[in-house]
Every structure is written in C-alpha cells, then in structure tokens.
C-alpha atoms as a PDB file:
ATOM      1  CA  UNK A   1     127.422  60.047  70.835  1.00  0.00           C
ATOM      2  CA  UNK A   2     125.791  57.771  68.745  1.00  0.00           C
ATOM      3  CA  UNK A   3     123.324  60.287  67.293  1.00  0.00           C
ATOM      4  CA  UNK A   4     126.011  62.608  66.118  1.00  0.00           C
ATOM      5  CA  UNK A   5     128.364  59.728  64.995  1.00  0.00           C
ATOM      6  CA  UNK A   6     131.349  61.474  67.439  1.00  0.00           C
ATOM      7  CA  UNK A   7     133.351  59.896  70.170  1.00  0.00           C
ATOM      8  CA  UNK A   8     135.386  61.731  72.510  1.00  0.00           C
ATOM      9  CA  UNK A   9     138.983  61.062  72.078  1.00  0.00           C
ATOM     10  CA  UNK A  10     142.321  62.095  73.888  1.00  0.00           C
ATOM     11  CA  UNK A  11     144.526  64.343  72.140  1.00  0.00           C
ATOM     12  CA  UNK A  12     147.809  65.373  71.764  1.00  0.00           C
ATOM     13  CA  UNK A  13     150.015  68.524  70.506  1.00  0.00           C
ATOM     14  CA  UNK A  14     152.870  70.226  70.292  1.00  0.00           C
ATOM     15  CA  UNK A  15     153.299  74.017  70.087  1.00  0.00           C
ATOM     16  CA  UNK A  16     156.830  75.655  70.392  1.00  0.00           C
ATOM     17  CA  UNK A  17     158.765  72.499  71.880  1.00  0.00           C
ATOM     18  CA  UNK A  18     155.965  72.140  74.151  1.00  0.00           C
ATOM     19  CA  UNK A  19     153.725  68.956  74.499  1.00  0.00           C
ATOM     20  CA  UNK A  20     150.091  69.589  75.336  1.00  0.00           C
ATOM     21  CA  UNK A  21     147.227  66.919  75.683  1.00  0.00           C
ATOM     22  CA  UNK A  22     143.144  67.032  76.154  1.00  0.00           C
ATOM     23  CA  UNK A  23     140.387  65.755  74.530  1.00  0.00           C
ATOM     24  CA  UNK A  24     137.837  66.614  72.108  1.00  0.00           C
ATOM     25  CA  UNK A  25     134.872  65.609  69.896  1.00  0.00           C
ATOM     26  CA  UNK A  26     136.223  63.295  66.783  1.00  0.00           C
ATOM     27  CA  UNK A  27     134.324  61.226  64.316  1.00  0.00           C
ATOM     28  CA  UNK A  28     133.112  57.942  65.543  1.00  0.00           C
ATOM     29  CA  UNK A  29     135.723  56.349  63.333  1.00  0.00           C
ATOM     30  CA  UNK A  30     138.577  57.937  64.057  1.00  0.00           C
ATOM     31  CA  UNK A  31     141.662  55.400  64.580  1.00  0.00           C
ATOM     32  CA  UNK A  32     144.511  56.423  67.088  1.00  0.00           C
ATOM     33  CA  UNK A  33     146.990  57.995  65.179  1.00  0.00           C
ATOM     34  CA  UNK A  34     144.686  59.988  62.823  1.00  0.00           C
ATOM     35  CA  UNK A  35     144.842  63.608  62.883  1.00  0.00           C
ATOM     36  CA  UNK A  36     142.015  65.643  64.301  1.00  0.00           C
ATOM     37  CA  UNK A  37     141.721  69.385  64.405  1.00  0.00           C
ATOM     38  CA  UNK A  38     141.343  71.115  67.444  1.00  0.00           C
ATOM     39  CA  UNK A  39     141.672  75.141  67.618  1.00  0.00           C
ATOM     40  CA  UNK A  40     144.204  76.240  70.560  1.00  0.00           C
ATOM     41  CA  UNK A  41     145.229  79.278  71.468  1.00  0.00           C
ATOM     42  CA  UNK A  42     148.606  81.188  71.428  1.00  0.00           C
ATOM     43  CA  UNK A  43     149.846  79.486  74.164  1.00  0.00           C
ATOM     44  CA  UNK A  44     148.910  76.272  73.420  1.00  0.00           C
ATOM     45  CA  UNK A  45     146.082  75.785  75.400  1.00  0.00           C
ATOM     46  CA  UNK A  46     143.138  73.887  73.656  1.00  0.00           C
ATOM     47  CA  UNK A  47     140.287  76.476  72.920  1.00  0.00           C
ATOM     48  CA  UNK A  48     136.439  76.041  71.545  1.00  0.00           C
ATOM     49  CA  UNK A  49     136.349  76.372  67.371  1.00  0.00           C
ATOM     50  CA  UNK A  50     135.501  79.847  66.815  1.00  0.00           C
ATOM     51  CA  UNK A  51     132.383  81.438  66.566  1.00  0.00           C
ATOM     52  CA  UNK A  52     130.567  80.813  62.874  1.00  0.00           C
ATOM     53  CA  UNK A  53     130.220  84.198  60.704  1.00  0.00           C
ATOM     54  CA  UNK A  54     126.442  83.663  60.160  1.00  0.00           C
ATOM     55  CA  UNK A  55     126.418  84.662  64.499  1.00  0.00           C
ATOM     56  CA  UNK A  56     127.733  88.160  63.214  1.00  0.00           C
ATOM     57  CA  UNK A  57     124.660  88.796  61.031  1.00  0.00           C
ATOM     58  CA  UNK A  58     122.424  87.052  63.277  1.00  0.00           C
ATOM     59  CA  UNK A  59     123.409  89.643  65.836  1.00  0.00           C
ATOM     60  CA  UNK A  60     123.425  92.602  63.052  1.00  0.00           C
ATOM     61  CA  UNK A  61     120.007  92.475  62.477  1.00  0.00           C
ATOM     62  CA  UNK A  62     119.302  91.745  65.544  1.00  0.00           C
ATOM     63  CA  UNK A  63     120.724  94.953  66.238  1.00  0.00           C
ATOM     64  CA  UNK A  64     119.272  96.586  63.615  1.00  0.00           C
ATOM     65  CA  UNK A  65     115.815  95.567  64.779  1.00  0.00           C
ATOM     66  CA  UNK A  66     116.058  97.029  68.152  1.00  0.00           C
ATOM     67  CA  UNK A  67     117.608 100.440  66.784  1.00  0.00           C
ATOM     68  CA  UNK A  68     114.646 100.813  64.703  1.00  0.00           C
ATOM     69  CA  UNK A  69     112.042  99.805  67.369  1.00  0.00           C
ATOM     70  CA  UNK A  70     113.879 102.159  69.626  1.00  0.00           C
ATOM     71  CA  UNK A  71     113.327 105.375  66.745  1.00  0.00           C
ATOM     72  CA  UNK A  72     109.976 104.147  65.915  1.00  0.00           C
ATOM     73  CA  UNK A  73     109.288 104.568  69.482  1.00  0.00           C
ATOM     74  CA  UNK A  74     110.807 107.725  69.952  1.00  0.00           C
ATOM     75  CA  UNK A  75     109.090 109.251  67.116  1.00  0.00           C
ATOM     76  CA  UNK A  76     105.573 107.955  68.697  1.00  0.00           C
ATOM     77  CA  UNK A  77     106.466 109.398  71.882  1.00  0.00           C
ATOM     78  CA  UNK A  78     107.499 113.166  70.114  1.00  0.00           C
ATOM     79  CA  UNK A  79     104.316 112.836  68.010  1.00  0.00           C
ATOM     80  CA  UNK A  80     101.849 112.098  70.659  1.00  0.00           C
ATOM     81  CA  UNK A  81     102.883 114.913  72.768  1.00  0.00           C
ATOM     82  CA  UNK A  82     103.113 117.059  69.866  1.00  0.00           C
ATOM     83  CA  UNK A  83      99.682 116.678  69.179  1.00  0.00           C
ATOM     84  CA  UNK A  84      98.810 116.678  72.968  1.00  0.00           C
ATOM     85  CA  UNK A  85     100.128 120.257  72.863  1.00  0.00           C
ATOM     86  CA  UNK A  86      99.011 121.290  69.498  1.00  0.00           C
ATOM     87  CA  UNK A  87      95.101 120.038  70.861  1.00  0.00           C
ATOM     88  CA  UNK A  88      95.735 122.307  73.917  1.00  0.00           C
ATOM     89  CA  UNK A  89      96.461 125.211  72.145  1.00  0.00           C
ATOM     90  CA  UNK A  90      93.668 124.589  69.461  1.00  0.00           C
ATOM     91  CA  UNK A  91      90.903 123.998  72.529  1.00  0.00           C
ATOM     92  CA  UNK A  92      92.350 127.395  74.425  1.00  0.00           C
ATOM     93  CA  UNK A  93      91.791 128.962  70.967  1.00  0.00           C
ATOM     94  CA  UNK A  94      88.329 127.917  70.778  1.00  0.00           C
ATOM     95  CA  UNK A  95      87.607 128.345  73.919  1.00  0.00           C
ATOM     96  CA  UNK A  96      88.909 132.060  74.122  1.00  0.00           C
ATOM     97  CA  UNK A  97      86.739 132.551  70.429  1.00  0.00           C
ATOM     98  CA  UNK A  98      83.557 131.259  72.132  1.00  0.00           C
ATOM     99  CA  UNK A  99      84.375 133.398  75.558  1.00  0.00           C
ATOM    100  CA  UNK A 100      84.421 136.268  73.571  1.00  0.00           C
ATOM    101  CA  UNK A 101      81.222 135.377  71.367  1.00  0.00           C
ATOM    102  CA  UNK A 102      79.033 134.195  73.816  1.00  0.00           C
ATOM    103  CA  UNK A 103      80.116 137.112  76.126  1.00  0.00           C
ATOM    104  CA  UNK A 104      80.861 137.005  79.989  1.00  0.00           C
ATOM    105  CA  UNK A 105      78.068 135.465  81.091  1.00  0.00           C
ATOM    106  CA  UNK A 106      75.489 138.141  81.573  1.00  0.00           C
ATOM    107  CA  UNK A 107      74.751 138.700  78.120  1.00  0.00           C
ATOM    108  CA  UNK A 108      77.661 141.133  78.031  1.00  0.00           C
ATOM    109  CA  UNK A 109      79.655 140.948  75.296  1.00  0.00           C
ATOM    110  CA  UNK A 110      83.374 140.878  76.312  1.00  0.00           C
ATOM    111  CA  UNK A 111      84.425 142.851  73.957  1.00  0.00           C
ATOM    112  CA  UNK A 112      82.409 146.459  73.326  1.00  0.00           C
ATOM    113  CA  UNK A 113      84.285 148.853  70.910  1.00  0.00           C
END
C-alpha cells in the first residue's frame, strides 16, 4: 500500500513447540528476516492488535450522552403531565368557583344559606 508505506508480508511463529505462519501488514521496508509484531492469541493463532484505549472513552461518553438524554427526557415527560394534571385541577377549580358565582343558570344562586 503505497499510501500507507506497508506491504503485506508472510509470517512466521512459534508458540509452545508449535510452528504457526500467516501474514500481516509490515513496513514497506521490511527485509525477510526482520522481526515484525503480530498479536496472537493463547493458542497461537494470529489475532487483530487490540482495541486502542481512547475506543473505551469514546464509548464512555458516548454512553454518558445517551443516559442523560434518556433522564432529560424522562423528566420532560413527568413534568408535562404534571402540569397537564395540575391545569386540570386548577380549570375544575375555577370552573366550580364560577358555577357557584354565576349561579345555576336561572339566576339562582347555587348556593342559598
């Protein structure tokens, strides 16, 4: 890959008396015989290099962000029908005031002592 200055190259390894071989991504001027590093797993097997720590708090805040969208929604959602309830009780309040003010509709008050 000329852009990247990397070749691919065939590898090979040993792990516990055990000869392995593959091939990875080396620098364009690697020379047979070099060493290259290449991450494998307990068994020998040739794995990807591991994930870099800056993923972790990529996906922290990441996390973060949707716990707090998820409250801040919540808390919209209990505070509009809060004051949907709260605005239903004030309007039966003033309704029930003006009922009993403006009387039953005959000029009757509702209430006579």
């Amino acid at each position: 890959n000329p852009r990247l200055n990397t070749t691919t190259v065939t590898v090979s390894w040993s792990l516990d008396g055990v000869q392995h071989t593959g091939t990875t991504r080396a620098p364009a001027d690697v020379e047979p015989g070099d060493t290259v590093d290449i991450w494998v797993d307990d068994h020998g097997a040739q794995v990807p290099p591991p994930t870099p720590t800056i993923h972790a708090a990529y996906e922290a805040v990441g996390g973060a962000l949707l716990i707090l969208a998820g409250v801040a929604t919540l808390a919209a959602i209990v505070v509009g029908v809060t004051r949907a309830v709260c605005d239903r009780i004030r309007s039966a309040g003033w309704q029930h005031d003006l009922d009993t003010l403006i009387g039953d509709g005959r000029g009757h008050p509702t209430n006579r002592p």
